[in-house]
N, C-alpha and C. Protein backbone atom coordinates (compact mmCIF):
# COMPACT_ATOMS: atom_id res chain seq x y z
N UNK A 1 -140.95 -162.79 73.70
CA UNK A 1 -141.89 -161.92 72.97
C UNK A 1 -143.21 -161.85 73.72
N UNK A 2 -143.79 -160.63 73.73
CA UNK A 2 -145.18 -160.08 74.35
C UNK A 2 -146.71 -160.59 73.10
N UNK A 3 -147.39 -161.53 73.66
CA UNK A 3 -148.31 -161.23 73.03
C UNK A 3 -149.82 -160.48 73.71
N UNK A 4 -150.49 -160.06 72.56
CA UNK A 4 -151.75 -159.17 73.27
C UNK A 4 -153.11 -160.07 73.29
N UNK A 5 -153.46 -160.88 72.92
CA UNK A 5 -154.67 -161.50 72.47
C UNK A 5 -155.07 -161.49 74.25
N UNK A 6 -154.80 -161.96 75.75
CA UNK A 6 -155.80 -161.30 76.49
C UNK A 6 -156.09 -160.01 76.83
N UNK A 7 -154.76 -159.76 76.39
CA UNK A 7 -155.32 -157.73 77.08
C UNK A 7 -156.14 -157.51 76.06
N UNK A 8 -156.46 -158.18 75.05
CA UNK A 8 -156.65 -157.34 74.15
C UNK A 8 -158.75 -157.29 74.54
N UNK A 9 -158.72 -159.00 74.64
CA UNK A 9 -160.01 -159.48 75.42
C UNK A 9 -160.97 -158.69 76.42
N UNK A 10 -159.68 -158.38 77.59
CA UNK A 10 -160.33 -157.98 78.93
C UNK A 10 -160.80 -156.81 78.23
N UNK A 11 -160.72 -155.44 77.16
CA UNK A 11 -161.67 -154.57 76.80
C UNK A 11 -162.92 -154.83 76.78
N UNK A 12 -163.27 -156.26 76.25
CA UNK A 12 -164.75 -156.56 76.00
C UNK A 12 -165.78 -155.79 77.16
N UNK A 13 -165.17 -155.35 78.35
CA UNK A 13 -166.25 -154.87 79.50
C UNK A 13 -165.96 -153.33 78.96
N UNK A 14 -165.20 -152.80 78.04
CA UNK A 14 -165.61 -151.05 77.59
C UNK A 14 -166.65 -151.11 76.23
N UNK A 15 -166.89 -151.98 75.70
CA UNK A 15 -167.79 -151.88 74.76
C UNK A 15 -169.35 -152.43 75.84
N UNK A 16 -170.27 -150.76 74.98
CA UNK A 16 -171.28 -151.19 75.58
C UNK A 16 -172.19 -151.87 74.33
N UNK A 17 -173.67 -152.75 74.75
CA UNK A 17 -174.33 -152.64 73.48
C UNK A 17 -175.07 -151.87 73.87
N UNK A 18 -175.78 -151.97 72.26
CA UNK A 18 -177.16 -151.36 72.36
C UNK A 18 -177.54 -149.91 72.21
N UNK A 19 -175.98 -149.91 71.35
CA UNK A 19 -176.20 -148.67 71.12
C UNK A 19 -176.37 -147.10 70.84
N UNK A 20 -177.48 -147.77 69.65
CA UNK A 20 -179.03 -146.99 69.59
C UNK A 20 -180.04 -146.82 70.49
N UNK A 21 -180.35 -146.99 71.34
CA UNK A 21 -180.92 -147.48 72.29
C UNK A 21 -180.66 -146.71 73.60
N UNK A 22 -181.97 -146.23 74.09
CA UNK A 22 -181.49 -145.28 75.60
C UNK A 22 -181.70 -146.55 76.91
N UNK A 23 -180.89 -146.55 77.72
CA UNK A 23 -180.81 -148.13 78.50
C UNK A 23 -181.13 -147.15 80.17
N UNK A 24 -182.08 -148.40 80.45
CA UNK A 24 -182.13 -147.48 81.79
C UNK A 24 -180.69 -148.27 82.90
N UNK A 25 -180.51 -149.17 82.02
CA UNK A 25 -178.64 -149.35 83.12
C UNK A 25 -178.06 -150.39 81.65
N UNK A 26 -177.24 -149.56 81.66
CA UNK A 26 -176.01 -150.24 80.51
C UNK A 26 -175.52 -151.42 80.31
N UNK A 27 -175.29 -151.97 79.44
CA UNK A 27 -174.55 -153.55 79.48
C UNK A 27 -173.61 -153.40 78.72
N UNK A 28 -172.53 -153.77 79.05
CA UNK A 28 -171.15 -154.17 78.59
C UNK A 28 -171.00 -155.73 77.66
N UNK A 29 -169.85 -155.25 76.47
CA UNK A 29 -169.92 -157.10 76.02
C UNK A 29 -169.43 -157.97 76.95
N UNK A 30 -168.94 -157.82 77.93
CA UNK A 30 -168.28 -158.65 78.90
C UNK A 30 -169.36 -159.79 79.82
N UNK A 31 -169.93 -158.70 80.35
CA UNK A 31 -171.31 -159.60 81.29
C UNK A 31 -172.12 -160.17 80.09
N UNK A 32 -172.35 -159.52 78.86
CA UNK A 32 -172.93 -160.28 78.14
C UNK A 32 -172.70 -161.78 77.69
N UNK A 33 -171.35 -161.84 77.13
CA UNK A 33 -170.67 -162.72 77.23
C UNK A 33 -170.95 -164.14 78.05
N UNK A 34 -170.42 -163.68 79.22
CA UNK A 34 -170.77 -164.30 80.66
C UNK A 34 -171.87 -165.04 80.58
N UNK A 35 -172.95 -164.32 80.36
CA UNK A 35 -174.37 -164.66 79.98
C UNK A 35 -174.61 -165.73 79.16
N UNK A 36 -174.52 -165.61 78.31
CA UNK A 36 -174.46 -166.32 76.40
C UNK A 36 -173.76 -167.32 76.65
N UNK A 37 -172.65 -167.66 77.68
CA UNK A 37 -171.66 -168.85 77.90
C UNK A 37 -172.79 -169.94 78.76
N UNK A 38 -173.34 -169.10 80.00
CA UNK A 38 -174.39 -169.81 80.65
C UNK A 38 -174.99 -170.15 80.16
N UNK A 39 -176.12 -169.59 79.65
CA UNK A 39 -177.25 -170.37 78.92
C UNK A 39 -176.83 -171.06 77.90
N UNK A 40 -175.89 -171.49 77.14
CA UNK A 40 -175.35 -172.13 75.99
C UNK A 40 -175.15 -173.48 76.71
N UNK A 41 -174.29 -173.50 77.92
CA UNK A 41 -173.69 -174.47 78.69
C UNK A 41 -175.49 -175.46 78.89
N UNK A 42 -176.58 -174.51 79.49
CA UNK A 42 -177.60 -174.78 79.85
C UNK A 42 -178.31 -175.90 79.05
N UNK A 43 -178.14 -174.72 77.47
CA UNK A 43 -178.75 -175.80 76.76
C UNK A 43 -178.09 -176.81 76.39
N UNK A 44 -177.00 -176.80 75.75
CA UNK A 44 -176.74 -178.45 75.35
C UNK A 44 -176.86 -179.33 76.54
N UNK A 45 -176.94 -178.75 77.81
CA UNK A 45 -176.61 -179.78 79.34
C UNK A 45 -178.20 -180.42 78.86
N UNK A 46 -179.44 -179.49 78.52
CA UNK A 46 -180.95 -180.05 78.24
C UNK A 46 -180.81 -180.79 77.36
N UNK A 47 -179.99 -180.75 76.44
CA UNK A 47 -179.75 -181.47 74.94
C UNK A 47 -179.51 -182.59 74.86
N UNK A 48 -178.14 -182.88 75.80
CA UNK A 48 -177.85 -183.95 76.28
C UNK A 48 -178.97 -184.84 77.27
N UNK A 49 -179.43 -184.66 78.78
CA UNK A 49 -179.81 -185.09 79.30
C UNK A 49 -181.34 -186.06 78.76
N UNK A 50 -181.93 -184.68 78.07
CA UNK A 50 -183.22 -184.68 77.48
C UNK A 50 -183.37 -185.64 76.14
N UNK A 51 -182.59 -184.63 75.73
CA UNK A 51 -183.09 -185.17 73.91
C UNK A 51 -181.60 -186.39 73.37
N UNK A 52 -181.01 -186.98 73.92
CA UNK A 52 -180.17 -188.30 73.94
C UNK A 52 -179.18 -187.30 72.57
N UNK A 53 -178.70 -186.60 73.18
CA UNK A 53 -177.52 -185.57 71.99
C UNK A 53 -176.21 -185.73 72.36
N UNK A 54 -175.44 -185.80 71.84
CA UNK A 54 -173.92 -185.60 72.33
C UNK A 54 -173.29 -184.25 71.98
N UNK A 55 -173.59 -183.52 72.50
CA UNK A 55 -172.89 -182.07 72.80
C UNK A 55 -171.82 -181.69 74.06
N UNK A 56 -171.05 -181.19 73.42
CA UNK A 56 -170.13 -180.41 74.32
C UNK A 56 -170.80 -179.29 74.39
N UNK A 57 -171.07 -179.44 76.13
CA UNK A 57 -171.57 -178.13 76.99
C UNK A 57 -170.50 -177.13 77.51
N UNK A 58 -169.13 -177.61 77.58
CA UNK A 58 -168.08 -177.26 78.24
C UNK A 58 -167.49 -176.03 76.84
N UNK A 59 -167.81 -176.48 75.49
CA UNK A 59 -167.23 -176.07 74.41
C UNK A 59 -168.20 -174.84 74.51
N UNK A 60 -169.11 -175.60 74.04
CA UNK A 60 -170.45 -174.77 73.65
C UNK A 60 -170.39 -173.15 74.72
N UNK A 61 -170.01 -173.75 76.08
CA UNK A 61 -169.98 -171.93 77.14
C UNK A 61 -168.16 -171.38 76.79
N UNK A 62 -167.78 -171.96 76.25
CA UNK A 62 -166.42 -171.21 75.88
C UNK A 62 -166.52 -170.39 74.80
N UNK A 63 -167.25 -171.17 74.00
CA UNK A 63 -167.78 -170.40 72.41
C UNK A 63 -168.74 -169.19 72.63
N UNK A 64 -169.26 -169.66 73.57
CA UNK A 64 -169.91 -168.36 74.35
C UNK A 64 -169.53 -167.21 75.01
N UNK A 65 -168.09 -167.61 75.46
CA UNK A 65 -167.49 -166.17 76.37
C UNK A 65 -166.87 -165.62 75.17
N UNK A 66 -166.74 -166.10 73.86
CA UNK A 66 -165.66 -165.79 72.88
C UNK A 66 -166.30 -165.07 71.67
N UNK A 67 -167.98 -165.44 71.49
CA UNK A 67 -168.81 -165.50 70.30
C UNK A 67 -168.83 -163.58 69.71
N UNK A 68 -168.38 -162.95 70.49
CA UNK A 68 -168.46 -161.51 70.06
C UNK A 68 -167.25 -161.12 70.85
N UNK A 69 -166.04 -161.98 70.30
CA UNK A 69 -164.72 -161.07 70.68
C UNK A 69 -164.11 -160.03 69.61
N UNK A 70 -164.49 -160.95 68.38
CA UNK A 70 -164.58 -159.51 67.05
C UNK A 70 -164.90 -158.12 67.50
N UNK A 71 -165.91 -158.04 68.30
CA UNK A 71 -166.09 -156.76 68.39
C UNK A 71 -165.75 -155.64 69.29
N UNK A 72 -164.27 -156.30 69.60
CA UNK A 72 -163.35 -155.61 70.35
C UNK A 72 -162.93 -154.17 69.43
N UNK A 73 -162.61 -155.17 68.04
CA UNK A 73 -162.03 -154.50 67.05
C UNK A 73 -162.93 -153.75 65.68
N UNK A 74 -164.05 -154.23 65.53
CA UNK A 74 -165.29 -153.78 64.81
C UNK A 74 -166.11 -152.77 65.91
N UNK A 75 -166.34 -153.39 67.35
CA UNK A 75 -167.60 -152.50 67.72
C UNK A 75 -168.69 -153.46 67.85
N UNK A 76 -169.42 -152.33 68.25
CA UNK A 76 -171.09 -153.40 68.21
C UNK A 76 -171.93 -152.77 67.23
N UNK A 77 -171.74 -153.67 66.36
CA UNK A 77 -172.73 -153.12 65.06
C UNK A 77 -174.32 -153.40 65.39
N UNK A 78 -174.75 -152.42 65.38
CA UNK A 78 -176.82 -152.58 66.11
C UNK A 78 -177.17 -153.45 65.30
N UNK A 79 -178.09 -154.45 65.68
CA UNK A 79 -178.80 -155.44 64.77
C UNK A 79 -179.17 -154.15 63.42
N UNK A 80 -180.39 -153.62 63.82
CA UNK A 80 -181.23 -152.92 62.64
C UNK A 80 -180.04 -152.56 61.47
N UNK A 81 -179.24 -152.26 61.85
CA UNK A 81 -177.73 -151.83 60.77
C UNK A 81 -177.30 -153.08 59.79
N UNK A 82 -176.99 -154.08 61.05
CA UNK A 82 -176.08 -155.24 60.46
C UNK A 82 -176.91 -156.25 59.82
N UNK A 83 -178.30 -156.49 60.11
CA UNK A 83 -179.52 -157.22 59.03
C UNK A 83 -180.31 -156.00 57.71
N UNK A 84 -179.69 -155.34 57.82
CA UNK A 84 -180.44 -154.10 56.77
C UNK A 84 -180.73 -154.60 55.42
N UNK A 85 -179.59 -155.58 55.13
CA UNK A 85 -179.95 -156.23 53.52
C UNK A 85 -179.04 -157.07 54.19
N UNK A 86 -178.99 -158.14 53.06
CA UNK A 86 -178.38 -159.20 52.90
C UNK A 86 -176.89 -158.56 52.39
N UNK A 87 -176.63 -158.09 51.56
CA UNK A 87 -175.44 -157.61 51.23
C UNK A 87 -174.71 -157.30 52.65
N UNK A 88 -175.42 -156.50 53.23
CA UNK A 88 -174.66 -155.48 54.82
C UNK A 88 -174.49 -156.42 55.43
N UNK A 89 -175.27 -157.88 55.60
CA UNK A 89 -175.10 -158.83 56.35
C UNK A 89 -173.54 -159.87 56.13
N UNK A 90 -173.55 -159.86 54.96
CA UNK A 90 -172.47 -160.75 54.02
C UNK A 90 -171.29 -159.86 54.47
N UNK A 91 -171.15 -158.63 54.56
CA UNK A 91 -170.00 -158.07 54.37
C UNK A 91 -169.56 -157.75 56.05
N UNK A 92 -170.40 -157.80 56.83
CA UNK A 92 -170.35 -157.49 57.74
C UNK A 92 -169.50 -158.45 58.61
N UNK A 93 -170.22 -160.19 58.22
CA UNK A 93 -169.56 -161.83 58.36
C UNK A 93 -168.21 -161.43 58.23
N UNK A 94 -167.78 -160.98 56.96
CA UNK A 94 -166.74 -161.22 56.59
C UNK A 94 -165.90 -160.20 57.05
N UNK A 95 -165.79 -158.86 57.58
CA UNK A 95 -165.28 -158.06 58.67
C UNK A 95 -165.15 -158.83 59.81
N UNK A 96 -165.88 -159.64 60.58
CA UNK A 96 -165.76 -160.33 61.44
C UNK A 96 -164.99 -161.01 61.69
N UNK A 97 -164.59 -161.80 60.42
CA UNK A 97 -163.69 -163.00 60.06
C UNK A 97 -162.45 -162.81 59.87
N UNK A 98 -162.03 -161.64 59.77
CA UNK A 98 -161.36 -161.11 59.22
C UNK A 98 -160.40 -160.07 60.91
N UNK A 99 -161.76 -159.60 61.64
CA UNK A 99 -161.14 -159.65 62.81
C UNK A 99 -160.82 -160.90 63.98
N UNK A 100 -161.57 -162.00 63.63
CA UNK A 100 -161.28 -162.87 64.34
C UNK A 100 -159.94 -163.45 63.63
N UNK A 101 -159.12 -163.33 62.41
CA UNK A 101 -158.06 -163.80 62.61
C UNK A 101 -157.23 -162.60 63.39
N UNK A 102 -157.47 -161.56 63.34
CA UNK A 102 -156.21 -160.44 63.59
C UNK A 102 -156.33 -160.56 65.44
N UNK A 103 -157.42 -160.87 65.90
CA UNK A 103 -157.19 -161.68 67.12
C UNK A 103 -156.40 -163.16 67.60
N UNK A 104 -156.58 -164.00 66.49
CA UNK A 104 -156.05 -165.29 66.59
C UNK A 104 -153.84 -164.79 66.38
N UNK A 105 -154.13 -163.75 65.28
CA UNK A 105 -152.66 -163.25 65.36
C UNK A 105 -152.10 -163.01 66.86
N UNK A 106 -152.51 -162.69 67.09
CA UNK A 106 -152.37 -162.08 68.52
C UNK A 106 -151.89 -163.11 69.54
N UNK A 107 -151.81 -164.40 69.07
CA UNK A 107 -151.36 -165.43 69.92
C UNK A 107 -150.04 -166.12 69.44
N UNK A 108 -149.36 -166.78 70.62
CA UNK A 108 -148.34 -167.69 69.52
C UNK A 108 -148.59 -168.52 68.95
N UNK A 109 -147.77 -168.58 68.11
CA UNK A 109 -148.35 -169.38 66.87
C UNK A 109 -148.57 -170.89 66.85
N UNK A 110 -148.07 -171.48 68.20
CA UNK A 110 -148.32 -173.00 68.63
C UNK A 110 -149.72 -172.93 69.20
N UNK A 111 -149.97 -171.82 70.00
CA UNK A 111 -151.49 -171.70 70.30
C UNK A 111 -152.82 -171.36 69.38
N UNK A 112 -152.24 -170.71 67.99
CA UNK A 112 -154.08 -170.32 67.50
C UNK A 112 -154.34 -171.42 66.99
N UNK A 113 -154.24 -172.64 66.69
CA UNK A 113 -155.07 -173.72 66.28
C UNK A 113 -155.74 -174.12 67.36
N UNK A 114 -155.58 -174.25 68.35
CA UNK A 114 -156.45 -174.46 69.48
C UNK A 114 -157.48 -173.59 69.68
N UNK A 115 -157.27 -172.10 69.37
CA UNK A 115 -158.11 -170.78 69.64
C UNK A 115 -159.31 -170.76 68.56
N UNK A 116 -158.54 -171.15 67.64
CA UNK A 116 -159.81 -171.01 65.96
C UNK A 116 -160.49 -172.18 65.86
N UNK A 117 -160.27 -173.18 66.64
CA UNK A 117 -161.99 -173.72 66.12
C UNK A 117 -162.73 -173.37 67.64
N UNK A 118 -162.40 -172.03 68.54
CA UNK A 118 -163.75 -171.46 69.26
C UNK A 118 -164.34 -170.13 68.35
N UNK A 119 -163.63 -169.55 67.75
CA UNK A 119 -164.30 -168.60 66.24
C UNK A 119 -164.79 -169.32 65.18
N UNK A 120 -164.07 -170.84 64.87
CA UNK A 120 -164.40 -171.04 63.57
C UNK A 120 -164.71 -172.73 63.88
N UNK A 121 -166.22 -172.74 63.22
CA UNK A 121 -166.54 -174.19 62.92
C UNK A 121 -165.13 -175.33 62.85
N UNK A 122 -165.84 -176.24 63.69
CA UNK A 122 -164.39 -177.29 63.51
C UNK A 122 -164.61 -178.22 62.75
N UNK A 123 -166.24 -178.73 62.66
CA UNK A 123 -165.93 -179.73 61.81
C UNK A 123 -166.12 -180.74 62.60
N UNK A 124 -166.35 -181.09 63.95
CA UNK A 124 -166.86 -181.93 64.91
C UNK A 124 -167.95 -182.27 64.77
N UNK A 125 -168.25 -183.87 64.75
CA UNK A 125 -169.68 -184.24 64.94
C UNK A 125 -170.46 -183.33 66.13
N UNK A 126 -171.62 -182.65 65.77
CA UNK A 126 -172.09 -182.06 66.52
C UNK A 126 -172.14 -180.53 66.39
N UNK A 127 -171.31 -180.34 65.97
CA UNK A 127 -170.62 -178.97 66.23
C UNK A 127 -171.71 -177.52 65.53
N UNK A 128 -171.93 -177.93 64.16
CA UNK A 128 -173.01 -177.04 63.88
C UNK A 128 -173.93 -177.08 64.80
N UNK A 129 -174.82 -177.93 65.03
CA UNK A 129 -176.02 -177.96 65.92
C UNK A 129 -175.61 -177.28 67.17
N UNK A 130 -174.40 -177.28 67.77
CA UNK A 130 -174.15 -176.84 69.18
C UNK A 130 -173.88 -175.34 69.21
N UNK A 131 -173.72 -174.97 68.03
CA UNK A 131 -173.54 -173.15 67.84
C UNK A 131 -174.65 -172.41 67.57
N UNK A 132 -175.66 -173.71 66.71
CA UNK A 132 -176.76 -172.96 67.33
C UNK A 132 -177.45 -172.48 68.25
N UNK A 133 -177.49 -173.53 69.25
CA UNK A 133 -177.59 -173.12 70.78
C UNK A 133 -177.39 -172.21 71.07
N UNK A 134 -175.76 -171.97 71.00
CA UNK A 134 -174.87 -170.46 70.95
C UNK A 134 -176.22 -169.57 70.69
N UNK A 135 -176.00 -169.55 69.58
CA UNK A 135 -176.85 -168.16 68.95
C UNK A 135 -178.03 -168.40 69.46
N UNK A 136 -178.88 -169.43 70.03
CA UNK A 136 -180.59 -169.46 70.65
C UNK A 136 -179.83 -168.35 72.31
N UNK A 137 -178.16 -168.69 72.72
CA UNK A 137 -178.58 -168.02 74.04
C UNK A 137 -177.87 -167.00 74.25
N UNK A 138 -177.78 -166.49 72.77
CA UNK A 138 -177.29 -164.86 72.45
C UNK A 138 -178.75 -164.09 72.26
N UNK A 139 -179.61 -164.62 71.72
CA UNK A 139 -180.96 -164.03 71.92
C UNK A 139 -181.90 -164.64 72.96
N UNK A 140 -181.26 -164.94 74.03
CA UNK A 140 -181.80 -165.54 75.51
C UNK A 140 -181.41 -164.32 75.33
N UNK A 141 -180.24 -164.07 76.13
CA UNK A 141 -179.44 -162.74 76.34
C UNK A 141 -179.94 -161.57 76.26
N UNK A 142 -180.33 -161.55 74.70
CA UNK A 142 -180.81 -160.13 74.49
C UNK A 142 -182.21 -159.67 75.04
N UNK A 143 -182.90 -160.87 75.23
CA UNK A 143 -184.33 -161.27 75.16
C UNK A 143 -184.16 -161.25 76.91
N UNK A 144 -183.76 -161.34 77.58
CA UNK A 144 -183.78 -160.43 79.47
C UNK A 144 -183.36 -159.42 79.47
N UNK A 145 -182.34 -158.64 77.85
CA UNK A 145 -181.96 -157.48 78.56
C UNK A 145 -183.09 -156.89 78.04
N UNK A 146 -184.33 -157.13 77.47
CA UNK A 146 -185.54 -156.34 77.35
C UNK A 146 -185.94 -156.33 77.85
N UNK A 147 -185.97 -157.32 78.76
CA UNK A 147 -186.89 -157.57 80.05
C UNK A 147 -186.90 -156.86 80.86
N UNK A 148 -185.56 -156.36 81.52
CA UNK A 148 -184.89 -156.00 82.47
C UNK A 148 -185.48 -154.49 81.66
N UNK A 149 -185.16 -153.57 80.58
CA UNK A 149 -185.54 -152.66 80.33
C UNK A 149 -187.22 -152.44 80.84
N UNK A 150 -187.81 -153.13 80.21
CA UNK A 150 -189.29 -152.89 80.23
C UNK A 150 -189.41 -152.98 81.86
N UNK A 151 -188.97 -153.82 82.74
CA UNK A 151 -188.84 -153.74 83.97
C UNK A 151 -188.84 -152.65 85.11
N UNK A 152 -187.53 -152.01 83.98
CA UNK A 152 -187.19 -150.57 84.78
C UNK A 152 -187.85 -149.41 84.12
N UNK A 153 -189.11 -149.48 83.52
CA UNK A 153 -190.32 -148.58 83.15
C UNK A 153 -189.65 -147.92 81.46
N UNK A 154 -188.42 -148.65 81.23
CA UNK A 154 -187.87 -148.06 79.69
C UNK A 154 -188.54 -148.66 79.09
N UNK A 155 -189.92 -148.24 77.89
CA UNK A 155 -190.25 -149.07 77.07
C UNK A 155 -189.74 -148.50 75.72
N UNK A 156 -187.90 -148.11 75.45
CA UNK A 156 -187.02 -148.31 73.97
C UNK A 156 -187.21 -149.38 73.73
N UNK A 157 -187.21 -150.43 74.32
CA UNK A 157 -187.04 -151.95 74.34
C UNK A 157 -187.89 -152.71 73.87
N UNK A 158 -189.17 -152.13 73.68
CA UNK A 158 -190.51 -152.89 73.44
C UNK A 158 -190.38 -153.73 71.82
N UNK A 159 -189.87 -153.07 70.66
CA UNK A 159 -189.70 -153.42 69.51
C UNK A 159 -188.86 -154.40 69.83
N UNK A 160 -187.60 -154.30 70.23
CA UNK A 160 -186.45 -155.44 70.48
C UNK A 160 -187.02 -156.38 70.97
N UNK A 161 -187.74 -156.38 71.87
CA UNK A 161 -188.43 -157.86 73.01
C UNK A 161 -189.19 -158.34 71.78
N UNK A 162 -190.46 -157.55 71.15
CA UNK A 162 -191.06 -158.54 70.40
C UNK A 162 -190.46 -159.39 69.26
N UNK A 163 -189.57 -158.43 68.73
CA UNK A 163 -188.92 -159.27 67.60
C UNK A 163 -187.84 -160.70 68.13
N UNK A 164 -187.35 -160.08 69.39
CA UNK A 164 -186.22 -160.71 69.76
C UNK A 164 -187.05 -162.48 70.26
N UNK A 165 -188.42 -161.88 70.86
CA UNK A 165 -189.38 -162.92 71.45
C UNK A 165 -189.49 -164.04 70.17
N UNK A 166 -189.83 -163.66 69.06
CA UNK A 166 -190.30 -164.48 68.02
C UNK A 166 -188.95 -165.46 67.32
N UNK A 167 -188.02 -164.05 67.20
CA UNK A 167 -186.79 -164.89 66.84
C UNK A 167 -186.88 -166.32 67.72
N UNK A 168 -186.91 -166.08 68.77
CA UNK A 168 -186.86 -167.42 70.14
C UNK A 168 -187.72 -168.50 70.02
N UNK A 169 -188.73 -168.14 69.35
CA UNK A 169 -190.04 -169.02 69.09
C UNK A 169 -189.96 -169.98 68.12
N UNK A 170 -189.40 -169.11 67.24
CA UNK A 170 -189.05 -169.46 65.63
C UNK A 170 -188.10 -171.10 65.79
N UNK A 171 -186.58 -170.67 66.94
CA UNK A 171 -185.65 -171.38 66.77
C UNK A 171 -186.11 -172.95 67.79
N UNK A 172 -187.31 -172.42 68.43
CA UNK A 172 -187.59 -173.42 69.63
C UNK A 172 -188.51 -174.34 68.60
N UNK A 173 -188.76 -174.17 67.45
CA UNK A 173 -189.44 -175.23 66.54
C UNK A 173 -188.65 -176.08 66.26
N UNK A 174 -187.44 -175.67 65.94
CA UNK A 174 -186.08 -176.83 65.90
C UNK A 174 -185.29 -177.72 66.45
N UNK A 175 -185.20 -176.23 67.79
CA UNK A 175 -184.25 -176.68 68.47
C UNK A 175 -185.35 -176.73 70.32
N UNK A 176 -185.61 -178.24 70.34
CA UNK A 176 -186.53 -178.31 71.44
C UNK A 176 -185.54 -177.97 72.87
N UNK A 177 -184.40 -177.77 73.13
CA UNK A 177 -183.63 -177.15 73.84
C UNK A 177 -184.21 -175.91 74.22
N UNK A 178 -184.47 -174.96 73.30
CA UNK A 178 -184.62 -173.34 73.28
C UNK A 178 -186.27 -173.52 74.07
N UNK A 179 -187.05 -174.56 73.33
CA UNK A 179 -188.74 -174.32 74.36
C UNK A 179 -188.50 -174.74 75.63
N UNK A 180 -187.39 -175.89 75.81
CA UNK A 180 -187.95 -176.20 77.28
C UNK A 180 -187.10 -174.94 78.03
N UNK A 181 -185.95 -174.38 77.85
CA UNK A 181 -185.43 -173.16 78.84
C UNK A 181 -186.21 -172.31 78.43
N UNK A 182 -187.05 -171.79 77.77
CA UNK A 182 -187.93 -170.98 77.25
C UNK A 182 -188.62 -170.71 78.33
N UNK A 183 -189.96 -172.44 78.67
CA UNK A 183 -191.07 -172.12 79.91
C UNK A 183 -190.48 -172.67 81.07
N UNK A 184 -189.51 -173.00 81.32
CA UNK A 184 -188.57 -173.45 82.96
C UNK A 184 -187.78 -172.40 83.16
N UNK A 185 -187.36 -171.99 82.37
CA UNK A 185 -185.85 -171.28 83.38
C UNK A 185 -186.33 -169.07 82.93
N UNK A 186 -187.01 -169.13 81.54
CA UNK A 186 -187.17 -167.64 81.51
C UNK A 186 -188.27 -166.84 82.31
N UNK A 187 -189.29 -167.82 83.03
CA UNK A 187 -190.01 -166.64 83.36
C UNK A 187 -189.26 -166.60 84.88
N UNK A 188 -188.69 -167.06 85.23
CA UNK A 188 -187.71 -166.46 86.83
C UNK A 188 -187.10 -165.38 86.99
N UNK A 189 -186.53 -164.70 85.62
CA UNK A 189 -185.93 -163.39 84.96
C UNK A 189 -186.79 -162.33 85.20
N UNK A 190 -186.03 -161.36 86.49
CA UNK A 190 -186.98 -160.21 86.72
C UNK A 190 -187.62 -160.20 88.15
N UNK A 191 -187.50 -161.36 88.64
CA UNK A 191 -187.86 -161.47 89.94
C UNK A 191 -186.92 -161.25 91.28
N UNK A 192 -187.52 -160.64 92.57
CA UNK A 192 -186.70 -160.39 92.97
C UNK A 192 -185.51 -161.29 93.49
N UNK A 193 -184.56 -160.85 94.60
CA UNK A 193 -183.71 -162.08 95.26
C UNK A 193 -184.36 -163.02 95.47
N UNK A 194 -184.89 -162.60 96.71
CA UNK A 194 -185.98 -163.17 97.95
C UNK A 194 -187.14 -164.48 97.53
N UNK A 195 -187.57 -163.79 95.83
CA UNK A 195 -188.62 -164.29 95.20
C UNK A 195 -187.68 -165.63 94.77
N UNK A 196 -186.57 -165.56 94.22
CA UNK A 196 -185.68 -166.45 93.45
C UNK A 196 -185.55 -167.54 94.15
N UNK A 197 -185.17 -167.14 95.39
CA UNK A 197 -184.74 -168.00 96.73
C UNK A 197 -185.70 -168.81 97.63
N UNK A 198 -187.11 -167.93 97.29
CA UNK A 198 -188.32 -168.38 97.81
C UNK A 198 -188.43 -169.97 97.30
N UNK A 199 -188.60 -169.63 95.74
CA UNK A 199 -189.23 -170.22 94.91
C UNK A 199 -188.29 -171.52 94.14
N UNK A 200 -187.09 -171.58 94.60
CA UNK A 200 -185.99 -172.57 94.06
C UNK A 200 -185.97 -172.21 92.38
């Protein structure tokens, strides 16, 4: 028997986000992905080293290449849409959940218990705290692709950066992970090769 759960994956590079939004160069969920796995990996690696945490960094960037595979099958619902009320928010979760099993279907059936606790809380010491991360470097993510907009003289982006900025601020009160990649690793974003390479 044929199953689909990676073909079904590799689409993630035809969904673009963002959009509402006029982009002066497009992003795909795929590189996003990519992204959100890195910096996730990043932070718990700070989490650990720094703040004496036991996190899986290895989990934490898998949960990251995986954290918006729902929206193979939903789409990319625009923030401003999907926070509109609390209701739109609730129902929206639960569309999600709802596509993350019809993805987990998609596997054999000796394999989705292994697959669902990277969609779904496991229940591991640690494990809440480490998805937060997740989500601090899903709005890393979003928070360079404003950058990168405002960069390339698009200021659509200007509302997104500030809100997206504070969101970041907000979570770095908690989670001291999010401040220290905050002033070490974000202002390098935007610079050229040369500058990158200059500057270690």
């Amino acid at each position: 028997m044929s199953y689909s759960f990676f073909a079904t994956l590799s689409r993630l590079k035809y969904i673009d986000r963002w959009a509402l939004m006029r982009n002066a160069r497009q992003e795909n969920l795929s590189e996003h992905s990519l992204e959100v796995a890195m910096i996730a990996h990043a932070l718990c690696t700070i989490g650990n080293i720094r703040y004496g945490k036991n996190l899986n960094a290895d989990r934490a960037a898998l949960i990251g290449l995986y954290h918006d595979a729902s929206e193979i099958i939903t789409g990319d619902m625009p923030t401003p849409v999907k926070y509109y009320t609390s209701d739109l928010r609730r129902a929206y979760k639960e569309v999600e959940a709802v596509a993350e099993d019809q993805l987990l279907r998609m596997l054999p059936e000796d394999l989705r218990g292994a697959y669902s606790t990277v969609f779904f809380e496991s229940g591991e010491e640690n494990d809440a705290y480490m998805r937060k991360l997740v989500k601090a470097a899903d709005k890393f993510s979003a928070l360079i692709k404003c950058m990168e907009e405002r960069d390339a003289g698009n200021l659509e982006f200007r509302t997104a950066e500030n809100a997206t900025r504070e969101s970041i601020e907000r979570m770095s009160r908690e989670l001291p992970e999010v401040k220290d990649f905050m002033i070490e690793f974000l202002p390098s974003y935007g610079n050229t090769l040369d500058e990158l390479v200059k500057n270690g």
